[in-house]
Protein backbone atom coordinates (compact mmCIF):
# COMPACT_ATOMS: atom_id res chain seq x y z
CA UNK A 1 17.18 67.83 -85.15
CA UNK A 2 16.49 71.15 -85.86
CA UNK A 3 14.27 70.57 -88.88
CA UNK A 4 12.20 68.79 -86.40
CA UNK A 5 11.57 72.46 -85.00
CA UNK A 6 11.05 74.20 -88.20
CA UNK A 7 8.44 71.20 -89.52
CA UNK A 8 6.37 71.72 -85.99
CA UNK A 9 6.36 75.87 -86.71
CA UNK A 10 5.36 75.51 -89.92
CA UNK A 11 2.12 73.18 -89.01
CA UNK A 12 1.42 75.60 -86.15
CA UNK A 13 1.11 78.24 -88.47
CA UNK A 14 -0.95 76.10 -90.82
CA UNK A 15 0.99 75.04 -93.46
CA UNK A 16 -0.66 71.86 -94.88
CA UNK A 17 1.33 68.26 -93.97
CA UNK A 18 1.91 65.71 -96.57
CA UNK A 19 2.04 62.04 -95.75
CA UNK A 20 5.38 62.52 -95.80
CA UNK A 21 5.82 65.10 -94.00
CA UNK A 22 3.59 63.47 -91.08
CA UNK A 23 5.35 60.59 -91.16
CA UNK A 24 9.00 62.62 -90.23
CA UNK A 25 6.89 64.32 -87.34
CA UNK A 26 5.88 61.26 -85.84
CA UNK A 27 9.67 59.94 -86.00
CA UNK A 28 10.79 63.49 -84.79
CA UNK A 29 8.60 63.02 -81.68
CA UNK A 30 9.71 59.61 -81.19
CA UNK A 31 13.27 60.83 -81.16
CA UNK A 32 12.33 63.70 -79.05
CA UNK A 33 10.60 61.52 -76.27
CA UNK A 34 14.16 58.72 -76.30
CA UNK A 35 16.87 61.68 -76.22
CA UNK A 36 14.42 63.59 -73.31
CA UNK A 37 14.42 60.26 -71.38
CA UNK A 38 18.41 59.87 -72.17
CA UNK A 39 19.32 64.09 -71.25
CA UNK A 40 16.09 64.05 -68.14
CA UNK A 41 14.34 66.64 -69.97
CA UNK A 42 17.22 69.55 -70.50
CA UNK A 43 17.10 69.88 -74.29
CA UNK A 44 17.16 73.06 -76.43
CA UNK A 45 13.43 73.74 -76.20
C-alpha cells in the first residue's frame, strides 16, 4: 500500500486529484481503517 502514501503526499503538497484518483484515496483509507483495526494501530506510519 505504499502508493496509498505517495497519492496522500502528493495532495498535501497540492497536486490536483482526478476522479480517479479520489476514488483510490477513499479505498486507500478504507483499507487503512480494516488493516489498523486487524494490526491495533501498529502500521508503518
Amino acid at each position: 500500500m505504499a502508493h496509498c502514501a505517495d497519492m496522500r503526499q502528493q495532495i498535501r503538497q497540492g497536486t490536483p486529484v482526478s476522479p480517479d484518483m479520489q476514488r483510490m484515496v477513499t479505498y486507500c483509507q478504507h483499507m487503512d481503517h480494516t488493516m489498523g483495526a486487524q494490526r491495533g494501530r501498529s502500521g508503518p506510519y
